[in-house]
PDB file of N, CA and C in Angstrom:
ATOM      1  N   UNK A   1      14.756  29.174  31.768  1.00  0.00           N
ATOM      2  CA  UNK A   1      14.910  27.754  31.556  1.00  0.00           C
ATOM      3  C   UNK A   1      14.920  27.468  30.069  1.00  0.00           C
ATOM      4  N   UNK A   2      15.248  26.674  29.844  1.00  0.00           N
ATOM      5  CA  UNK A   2      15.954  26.527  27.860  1.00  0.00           C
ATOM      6  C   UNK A   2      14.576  25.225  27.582  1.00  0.00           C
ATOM      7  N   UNK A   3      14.089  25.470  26.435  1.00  0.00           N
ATOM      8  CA  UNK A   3      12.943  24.719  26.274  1.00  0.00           C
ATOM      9  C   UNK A   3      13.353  23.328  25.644  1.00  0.00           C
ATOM     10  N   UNK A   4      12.858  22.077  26.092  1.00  0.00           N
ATOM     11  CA  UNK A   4      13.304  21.206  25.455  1.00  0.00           C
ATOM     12  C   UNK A   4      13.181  21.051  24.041  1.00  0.00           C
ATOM     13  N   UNK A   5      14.174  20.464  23.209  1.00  0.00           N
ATOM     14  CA  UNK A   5      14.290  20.349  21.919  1.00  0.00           C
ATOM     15  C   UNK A   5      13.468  19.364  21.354  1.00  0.00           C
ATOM     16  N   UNK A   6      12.452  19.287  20.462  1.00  0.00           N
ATOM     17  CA  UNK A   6      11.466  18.944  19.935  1.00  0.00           C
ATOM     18  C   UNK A   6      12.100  18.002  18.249  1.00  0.00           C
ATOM     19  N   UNK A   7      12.963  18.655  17.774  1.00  0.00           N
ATOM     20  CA  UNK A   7      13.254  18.398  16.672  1.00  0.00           C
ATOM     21  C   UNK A   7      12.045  18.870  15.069  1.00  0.00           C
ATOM     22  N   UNK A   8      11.235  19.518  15.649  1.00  0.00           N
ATOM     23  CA  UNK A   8      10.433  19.869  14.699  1.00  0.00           C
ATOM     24  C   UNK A   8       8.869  19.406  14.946  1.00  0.00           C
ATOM     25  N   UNK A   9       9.254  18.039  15.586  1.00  0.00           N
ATOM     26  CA  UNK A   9       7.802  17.227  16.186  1.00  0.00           C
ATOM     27  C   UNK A   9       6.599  18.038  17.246  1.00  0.00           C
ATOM     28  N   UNK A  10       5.401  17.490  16.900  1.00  0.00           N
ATOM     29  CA  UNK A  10       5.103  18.455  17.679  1.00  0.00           C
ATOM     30  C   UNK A  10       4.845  17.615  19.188  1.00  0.00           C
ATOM     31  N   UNK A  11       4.136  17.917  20.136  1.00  0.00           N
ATOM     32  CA  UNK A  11       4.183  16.675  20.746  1.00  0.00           C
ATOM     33  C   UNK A  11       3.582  15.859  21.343  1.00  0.00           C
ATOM     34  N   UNK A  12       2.256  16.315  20.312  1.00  0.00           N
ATOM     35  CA  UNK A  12       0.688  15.348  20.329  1.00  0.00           C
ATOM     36  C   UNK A  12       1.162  14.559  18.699  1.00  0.00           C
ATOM     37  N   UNK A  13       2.295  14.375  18.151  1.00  0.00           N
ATOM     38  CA  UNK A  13       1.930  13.666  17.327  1.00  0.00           C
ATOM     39  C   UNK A  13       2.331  12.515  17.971  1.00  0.00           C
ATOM     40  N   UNK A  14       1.398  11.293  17.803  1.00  0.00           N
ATOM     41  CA  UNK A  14       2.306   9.562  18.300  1.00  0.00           C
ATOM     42  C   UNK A  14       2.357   9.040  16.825  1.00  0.00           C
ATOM     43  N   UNK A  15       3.202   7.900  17.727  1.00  0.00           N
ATOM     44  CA  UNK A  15       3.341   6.998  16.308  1.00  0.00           C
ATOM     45  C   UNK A  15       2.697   5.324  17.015  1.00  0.00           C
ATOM     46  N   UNK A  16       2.763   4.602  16.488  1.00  0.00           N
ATOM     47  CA  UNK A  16       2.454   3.121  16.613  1.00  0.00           C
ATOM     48  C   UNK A  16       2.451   2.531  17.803  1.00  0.00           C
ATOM     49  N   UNK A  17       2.090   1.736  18.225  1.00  0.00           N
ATOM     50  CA  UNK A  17       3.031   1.030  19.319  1.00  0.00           C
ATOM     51  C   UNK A  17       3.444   0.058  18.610  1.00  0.00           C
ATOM     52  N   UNK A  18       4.177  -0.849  19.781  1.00  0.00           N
ATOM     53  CA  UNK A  18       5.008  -2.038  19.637  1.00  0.00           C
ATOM     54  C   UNK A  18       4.005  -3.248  19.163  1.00  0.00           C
ATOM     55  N   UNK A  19       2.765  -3.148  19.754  1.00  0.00           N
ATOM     56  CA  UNK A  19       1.604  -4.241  19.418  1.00  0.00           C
ATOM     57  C   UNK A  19       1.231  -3.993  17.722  1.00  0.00           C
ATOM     58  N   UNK A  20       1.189  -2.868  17.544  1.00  0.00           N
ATOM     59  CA  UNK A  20       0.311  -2.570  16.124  1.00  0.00           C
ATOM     60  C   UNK A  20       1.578  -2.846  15.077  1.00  0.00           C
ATOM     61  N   UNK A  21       3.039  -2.123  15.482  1.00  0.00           N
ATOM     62  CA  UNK A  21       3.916  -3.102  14.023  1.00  0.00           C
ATOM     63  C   UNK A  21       3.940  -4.578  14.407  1.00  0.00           C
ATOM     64  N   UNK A  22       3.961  -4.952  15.479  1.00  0.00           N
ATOM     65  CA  UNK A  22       3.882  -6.855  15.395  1.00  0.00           C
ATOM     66  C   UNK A  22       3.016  -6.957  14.294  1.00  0.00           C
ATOM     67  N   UNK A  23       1.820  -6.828  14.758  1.00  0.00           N
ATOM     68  CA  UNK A  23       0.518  -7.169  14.297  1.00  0.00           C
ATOM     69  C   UNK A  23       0.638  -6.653  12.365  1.00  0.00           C
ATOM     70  N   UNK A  24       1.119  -5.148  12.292  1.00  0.00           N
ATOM     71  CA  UNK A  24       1.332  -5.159  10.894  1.00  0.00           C
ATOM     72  C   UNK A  24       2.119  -5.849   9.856  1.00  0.00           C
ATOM     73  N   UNK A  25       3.481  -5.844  10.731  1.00  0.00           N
ATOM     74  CA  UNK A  25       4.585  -6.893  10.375  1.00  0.00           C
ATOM     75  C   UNK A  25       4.041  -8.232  10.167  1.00  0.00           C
ATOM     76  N   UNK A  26       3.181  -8.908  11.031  1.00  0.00           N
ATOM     77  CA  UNK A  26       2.790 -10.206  10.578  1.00  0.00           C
ATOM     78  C   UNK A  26       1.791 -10.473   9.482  1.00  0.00           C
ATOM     79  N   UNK A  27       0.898  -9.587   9.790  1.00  0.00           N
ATOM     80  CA  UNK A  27       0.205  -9.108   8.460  1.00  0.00           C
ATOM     81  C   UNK A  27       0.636  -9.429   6.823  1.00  0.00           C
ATOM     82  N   UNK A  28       1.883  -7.764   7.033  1.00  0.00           N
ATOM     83  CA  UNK A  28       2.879  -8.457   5.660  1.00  0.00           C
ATOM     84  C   UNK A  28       3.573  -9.315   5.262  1.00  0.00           C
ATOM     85  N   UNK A  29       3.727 -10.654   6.581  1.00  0.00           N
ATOM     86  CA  UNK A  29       4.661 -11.422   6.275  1.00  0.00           C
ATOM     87  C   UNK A  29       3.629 -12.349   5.287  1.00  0.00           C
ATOM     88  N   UNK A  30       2.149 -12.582   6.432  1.00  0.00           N
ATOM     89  CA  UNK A  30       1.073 -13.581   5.502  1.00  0.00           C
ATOM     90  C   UNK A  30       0.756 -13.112   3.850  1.00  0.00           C
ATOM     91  N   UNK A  31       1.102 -11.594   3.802  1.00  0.00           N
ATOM     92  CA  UNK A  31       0.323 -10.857   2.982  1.00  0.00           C
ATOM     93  C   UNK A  31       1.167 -11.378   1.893  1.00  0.00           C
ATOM     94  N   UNK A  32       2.609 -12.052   1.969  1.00  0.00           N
ATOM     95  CA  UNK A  32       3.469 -11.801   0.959  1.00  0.00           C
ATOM     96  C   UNK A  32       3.512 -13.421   0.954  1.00  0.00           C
ATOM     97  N   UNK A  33       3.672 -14.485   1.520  1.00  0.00           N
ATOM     98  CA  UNK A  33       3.463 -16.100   1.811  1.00  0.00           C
ATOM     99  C   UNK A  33       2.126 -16.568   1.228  1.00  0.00           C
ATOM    100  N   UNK A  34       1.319 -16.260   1.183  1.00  0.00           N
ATOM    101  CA  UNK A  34      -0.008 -16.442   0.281  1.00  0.00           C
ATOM    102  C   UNK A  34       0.077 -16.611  -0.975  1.00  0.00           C
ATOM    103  N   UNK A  35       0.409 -15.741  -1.658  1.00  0.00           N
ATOM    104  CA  UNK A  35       0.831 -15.519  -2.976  1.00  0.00           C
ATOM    105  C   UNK A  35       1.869 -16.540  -3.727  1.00  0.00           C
ATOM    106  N   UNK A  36       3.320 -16.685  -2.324  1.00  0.00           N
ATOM    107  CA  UNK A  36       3.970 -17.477  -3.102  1.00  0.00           C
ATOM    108  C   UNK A  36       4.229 -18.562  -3.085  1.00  0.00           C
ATOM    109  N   UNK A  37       3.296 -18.844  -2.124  1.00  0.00           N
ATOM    110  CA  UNK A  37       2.762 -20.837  -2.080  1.00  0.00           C
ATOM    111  C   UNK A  37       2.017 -21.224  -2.757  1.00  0.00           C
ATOM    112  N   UNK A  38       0.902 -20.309  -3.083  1.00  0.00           N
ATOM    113  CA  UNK A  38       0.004 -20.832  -4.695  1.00  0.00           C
ATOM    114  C   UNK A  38       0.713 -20.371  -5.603  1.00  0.00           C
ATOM    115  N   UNK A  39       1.520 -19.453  -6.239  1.00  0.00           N
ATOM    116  CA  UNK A  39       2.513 -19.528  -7.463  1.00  0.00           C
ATOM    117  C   UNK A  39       3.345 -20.666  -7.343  1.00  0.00           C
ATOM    118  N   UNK A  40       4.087 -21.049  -6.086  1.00  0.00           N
ATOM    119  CA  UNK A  40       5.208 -21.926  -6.205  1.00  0.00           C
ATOM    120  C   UNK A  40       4.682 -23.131  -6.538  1.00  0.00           C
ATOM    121  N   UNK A  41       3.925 -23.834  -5.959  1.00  0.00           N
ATOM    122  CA  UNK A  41       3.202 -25.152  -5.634  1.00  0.00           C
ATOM    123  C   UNK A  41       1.558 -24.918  -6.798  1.00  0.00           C
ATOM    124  N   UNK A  42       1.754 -24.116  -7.691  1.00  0.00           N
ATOM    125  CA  UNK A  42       0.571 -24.017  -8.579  1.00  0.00           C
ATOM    126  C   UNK A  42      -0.373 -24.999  -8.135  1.00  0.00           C
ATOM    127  N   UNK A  43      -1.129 -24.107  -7.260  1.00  0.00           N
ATOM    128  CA  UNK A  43      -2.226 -24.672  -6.882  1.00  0.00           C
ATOM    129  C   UNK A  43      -3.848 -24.346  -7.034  1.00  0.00           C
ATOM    130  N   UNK A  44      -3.356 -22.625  -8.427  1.00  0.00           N
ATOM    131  CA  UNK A  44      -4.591 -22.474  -9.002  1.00  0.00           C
ATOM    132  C   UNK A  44      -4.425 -22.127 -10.495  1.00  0.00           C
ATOM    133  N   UNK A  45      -5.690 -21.982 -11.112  1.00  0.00           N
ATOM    134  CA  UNK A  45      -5.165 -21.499 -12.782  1.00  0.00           C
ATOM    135  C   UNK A  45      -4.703 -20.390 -12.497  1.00  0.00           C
ATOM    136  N   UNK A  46      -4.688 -19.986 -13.778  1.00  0.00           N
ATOM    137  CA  UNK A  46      -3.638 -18.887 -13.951  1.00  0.00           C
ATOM    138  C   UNK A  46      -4.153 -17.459 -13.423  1.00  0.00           C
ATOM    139  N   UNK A  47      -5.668 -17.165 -14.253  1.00  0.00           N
ATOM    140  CA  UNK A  47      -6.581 -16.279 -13.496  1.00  0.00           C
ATOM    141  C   UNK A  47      -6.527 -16.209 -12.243  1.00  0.00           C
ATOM    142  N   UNK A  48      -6.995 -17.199 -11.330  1.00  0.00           N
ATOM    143  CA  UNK A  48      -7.467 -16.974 -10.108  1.00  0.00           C
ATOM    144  C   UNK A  48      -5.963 -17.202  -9.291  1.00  0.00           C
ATOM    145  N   UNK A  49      -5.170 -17.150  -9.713  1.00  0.00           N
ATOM    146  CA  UNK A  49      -3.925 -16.971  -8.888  1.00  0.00           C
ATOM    147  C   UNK A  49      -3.328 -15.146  -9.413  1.00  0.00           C
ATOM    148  N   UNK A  50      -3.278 -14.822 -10.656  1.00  0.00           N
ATOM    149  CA  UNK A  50      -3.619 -13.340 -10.763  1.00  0.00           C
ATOM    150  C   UNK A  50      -4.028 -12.723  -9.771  1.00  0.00           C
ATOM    151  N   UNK A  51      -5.745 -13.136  -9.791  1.00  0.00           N
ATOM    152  CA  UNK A  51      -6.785 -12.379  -8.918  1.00  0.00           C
ATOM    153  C   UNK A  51      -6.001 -12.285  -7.247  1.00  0.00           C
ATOM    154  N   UNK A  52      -5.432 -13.445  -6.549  1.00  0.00           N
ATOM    155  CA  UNK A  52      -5.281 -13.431  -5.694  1.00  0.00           C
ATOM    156  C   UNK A  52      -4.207 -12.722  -5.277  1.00  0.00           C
ATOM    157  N   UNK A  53      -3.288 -12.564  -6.337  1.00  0.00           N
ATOM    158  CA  UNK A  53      -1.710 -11.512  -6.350  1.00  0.00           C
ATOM    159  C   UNK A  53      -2.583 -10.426  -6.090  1.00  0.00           C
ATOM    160  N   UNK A  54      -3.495 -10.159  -7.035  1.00  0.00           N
ATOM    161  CA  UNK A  54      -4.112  -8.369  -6.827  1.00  0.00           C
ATOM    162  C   UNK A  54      -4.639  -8.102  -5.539  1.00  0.00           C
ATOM    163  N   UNK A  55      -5.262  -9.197  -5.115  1.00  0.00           N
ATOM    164  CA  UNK A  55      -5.877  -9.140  -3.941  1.00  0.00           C
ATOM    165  C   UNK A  55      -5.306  -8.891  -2.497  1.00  0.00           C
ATOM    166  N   UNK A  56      -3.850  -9.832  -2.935  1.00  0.00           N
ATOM    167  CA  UNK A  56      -2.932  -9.808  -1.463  1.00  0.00           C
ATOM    168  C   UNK A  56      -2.193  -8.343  -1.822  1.00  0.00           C
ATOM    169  N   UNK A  57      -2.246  -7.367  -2.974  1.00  0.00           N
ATOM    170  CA  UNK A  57      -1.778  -6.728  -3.145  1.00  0.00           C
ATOM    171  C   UNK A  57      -1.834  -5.116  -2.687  1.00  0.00           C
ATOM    172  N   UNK A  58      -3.202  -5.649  -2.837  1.00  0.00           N
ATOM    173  CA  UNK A  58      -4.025  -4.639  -1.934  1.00  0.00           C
ATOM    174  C   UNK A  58      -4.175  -4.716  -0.735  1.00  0.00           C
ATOM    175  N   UNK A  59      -4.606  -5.317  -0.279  1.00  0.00           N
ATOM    176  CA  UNK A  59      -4.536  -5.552   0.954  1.00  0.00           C
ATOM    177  C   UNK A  59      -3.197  -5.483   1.821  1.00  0.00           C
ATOM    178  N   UNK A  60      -2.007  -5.435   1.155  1.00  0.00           N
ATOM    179  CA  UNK A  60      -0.672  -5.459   1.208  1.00  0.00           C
ATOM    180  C   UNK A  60      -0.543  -3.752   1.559  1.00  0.00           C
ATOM    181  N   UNK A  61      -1.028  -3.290   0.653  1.00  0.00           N
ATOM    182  CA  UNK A  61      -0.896  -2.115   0.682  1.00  0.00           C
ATOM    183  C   UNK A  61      -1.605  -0.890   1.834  1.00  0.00           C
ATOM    184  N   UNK A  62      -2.769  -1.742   2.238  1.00  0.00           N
ATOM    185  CA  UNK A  62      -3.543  -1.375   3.004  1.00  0.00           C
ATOM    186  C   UNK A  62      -2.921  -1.327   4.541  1.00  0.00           C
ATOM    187  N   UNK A  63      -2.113  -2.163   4.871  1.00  0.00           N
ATOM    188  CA  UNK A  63      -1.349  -2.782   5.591  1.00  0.00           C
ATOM    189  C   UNK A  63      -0.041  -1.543   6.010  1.00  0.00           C
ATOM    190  N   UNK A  64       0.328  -1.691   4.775  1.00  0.00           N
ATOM    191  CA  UNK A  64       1.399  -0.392   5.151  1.00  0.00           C
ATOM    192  C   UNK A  64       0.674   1.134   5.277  1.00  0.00           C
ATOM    193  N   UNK A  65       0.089   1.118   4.670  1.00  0.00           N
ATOM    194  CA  UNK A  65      -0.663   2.709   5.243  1.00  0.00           C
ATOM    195  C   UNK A  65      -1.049   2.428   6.470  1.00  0.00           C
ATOM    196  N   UNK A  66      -1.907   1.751   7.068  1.00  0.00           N
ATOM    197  CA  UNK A  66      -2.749   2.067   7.966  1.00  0.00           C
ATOM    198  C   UNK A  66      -1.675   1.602   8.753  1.00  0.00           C
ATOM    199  N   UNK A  67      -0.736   0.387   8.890  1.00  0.00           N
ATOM    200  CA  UNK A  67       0.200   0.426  10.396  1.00  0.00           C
ATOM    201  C   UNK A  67       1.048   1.059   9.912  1.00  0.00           C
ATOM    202  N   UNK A  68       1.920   1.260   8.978  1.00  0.00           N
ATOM    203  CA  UNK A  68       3.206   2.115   9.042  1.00  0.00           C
ATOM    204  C   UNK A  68       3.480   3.543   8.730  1.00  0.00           C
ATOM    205  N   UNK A  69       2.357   3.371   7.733  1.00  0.00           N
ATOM    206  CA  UNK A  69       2.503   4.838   7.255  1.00  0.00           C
ATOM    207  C   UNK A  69       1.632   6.216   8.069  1.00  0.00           C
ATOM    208  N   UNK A  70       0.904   5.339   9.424  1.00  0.00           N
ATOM    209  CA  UNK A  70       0.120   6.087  10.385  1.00  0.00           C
ATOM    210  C   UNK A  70      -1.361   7.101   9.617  1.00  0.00           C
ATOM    211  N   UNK A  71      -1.653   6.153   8.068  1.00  0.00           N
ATOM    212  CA  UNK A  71      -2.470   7.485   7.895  1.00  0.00           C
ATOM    213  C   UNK A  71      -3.967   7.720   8.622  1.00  0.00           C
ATOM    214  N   UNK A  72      -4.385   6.899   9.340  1.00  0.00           N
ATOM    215  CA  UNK A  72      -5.295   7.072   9.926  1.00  0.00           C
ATOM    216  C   UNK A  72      -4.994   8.048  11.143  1.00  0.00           C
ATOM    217  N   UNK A  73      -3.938   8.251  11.817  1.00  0.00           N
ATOM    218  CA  UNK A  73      -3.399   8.563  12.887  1.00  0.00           C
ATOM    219  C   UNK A  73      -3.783  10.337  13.246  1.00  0.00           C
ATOM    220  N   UNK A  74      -3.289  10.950  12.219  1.00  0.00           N
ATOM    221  CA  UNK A  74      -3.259  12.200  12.072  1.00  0.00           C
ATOM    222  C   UNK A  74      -4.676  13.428  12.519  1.00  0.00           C
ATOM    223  N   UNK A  75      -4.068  14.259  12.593  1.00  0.00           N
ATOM    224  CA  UNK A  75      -5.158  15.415  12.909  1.00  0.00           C
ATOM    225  C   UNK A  75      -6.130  15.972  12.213  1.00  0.00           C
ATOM    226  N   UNK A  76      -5.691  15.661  10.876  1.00  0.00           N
ATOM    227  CA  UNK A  76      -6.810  15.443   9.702  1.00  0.00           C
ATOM    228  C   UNK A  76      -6.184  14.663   8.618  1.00  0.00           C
ATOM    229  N   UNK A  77      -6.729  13.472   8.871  1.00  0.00           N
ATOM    230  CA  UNK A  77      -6.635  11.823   7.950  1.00  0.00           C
ATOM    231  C   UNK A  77      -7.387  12.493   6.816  1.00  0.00           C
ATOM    232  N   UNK A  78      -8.200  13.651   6.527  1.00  0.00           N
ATOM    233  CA  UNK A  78      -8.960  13.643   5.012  1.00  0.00           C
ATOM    234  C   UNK A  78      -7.708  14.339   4.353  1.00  0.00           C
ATOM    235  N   UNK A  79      -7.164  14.682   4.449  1.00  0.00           N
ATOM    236  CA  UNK A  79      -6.000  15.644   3.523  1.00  0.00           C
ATOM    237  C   UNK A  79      -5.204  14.424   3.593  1.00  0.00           C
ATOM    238  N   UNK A  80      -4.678  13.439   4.298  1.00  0.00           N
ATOM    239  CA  UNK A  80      -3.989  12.437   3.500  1.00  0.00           C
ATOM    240  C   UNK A  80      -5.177  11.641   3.048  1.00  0.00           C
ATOM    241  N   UNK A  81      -5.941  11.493   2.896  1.00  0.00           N
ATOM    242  CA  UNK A  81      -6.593  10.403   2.017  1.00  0.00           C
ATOM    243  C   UNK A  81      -6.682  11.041   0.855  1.00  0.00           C
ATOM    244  N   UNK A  82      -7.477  12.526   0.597  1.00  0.00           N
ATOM    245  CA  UNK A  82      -7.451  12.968  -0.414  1.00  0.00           C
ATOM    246  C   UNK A  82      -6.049  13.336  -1.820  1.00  0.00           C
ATOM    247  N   UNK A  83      -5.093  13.322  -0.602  1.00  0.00           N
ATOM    248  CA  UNK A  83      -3.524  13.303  -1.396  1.00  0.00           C
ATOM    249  C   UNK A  83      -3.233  11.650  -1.728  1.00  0.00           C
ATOM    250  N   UNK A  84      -3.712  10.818  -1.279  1.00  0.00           N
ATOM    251  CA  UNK A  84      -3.306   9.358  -1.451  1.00  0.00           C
ATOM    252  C   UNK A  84      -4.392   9.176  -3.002  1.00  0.00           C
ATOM    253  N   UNK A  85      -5.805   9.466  -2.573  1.00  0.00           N
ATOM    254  CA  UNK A  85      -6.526   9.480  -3.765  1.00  0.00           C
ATOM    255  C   UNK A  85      -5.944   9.958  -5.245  1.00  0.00           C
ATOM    256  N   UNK A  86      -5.232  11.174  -5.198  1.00  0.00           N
ATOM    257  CA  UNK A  86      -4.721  12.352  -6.164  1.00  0.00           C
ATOM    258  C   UNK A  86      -4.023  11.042  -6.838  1.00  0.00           C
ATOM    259  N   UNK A  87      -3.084  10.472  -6.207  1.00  0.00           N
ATOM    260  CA  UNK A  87      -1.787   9.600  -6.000  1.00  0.00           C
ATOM    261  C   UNK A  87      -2.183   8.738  -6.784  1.00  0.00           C
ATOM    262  N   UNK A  88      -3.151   8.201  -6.417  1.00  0.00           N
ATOM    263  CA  UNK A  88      -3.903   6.886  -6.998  1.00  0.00           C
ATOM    264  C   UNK A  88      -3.990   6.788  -8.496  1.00  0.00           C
ATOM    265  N   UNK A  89      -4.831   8.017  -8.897  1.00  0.00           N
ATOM    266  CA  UNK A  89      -5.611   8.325 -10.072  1.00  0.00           C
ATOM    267  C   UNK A  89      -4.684   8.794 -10.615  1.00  0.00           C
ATOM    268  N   UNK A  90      -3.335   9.356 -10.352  1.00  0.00           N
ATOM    269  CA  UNK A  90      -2.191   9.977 -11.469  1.00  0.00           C
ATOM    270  C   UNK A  90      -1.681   8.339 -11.639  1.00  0.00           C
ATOM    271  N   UNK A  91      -1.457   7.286 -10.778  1.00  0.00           N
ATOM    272  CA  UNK A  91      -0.757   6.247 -11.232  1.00  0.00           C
ATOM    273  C   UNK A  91      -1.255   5.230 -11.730  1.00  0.00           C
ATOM    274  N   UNK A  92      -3.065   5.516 -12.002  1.00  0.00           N
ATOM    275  CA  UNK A  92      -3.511   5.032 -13.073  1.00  0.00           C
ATOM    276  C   UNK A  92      -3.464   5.241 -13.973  1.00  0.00           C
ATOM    277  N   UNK A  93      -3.803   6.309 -14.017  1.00  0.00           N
ATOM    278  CA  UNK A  93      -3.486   7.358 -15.948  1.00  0.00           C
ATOM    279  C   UNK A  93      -2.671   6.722 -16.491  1.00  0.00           C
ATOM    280  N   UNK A  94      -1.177   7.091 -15.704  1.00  0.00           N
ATOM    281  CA  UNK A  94      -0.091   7.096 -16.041  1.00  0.00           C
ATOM    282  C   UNK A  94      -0.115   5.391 -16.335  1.00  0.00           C
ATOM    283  N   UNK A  95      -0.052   4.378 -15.681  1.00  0.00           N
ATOM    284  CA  UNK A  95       0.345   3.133 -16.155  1.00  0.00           C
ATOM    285  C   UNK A  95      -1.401   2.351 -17.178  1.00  0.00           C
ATOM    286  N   UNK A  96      -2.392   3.208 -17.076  1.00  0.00           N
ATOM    287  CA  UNK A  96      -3.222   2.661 -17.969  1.00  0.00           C
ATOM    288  C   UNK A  96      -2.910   3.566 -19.413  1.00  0.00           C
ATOM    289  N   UNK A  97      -2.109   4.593 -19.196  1.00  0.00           N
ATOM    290  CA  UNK A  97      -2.029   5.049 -20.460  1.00  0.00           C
ATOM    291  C   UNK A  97      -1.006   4.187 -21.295  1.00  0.00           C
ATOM    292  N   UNK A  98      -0.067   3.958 -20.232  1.00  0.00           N
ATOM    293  CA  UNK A  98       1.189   3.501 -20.990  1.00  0.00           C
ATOM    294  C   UNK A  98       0.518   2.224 -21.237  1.00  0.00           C
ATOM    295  N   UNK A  99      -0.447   1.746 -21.006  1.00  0.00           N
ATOM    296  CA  UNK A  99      -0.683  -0.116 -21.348  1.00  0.00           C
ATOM    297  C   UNK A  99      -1.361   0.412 -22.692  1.00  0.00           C
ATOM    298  N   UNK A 100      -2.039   1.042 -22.121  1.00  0.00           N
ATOM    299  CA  UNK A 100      -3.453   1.852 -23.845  1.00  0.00           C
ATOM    300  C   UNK A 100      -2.130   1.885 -25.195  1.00  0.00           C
ATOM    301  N   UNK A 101      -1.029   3.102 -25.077  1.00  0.00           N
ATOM    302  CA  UNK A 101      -0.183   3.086 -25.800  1.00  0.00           C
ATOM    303  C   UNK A 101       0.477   1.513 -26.625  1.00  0.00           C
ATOM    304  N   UNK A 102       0.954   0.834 -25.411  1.00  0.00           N
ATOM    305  CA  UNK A 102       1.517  -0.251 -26.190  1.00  0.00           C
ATOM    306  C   UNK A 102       0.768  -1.509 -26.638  1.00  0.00           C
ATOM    307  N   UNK A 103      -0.374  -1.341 -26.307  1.00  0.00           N
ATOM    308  CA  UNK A 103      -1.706  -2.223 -26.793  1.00  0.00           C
ATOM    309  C   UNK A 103      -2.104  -1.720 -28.301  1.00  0.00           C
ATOM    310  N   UNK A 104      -1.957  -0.185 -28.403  1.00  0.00           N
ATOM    311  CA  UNK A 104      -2.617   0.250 -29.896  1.00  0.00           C
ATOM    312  C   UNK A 104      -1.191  -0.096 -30.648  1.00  0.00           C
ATOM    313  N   UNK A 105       0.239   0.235 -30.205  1.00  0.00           N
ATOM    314  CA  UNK A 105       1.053   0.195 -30.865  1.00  0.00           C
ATOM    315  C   UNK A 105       1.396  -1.567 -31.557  1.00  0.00           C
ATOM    316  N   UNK A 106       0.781  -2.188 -31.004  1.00  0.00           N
ATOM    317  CA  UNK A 106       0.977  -3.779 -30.993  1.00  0.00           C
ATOM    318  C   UNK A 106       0.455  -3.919 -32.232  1.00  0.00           C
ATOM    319  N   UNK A 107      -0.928  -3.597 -31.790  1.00  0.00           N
ATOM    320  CA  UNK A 107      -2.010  -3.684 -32.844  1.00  0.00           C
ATOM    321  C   UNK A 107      -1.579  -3.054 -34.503  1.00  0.00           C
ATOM    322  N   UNK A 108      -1.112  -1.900 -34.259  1.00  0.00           N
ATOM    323  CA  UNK A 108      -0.387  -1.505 -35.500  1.00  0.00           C
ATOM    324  C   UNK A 108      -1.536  -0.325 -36.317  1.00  0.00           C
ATOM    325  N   UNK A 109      -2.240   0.541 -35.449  1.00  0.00           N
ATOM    326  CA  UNK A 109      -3.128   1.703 -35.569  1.00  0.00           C
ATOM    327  C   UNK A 109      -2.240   2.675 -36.145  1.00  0.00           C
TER     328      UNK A 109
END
């Protein structure tokens, strides 16, 4: 008998259901409408509308990992967290260096 074709998958991995992208999808829709009803309609200073970009930003982000990007899902979630961590801390370096750089270069050091 010819074994069915898998495509590489194995076939304990799942993915989402239909309830959890609703639910994520609506998520990102609020996640992204928050932000641009207090920018549009300035309805805070400047700070605390910042704060709240960072905030929906994260949380934005949180959003796509955990419903889309399935990382909780897996057979061991610590090897993607620990690779998401790696991820993290190189794209701080990297964009706090480049701010460090053009902050001293401003300055004229």
């Amino acid at each position: 008998m010819a074994q069915p074709n898998t495509h590489g998958h194995d076939a304990h991995e799942s993915h989402g259901s239909v309830k959890s992208y609703v639910l994520g999808f609506i998520l990102s829709i609020v996640l992204t409408i928050i932000p641009l009803v207090i920018v549009m309609n300035d309805l805070m200073a400047k700070t605390a509308t910042f704060i709240v970009i960072m905030i929906a930003a994260v949380l934005q982000l949180l959003v796509q990992l955990l419903f889309f990007m399935h990382l909780r899902e897996t057979e061991k979630p610590r090897w993607n967290v620990m690779g998401l961590v790696l991820g993290i801390i190189i794209l701080v370096t990297v964009v706090g260096g480049s701010i460090w750089i053009m902050e001293v270069n401003k300055i004229g050091y």
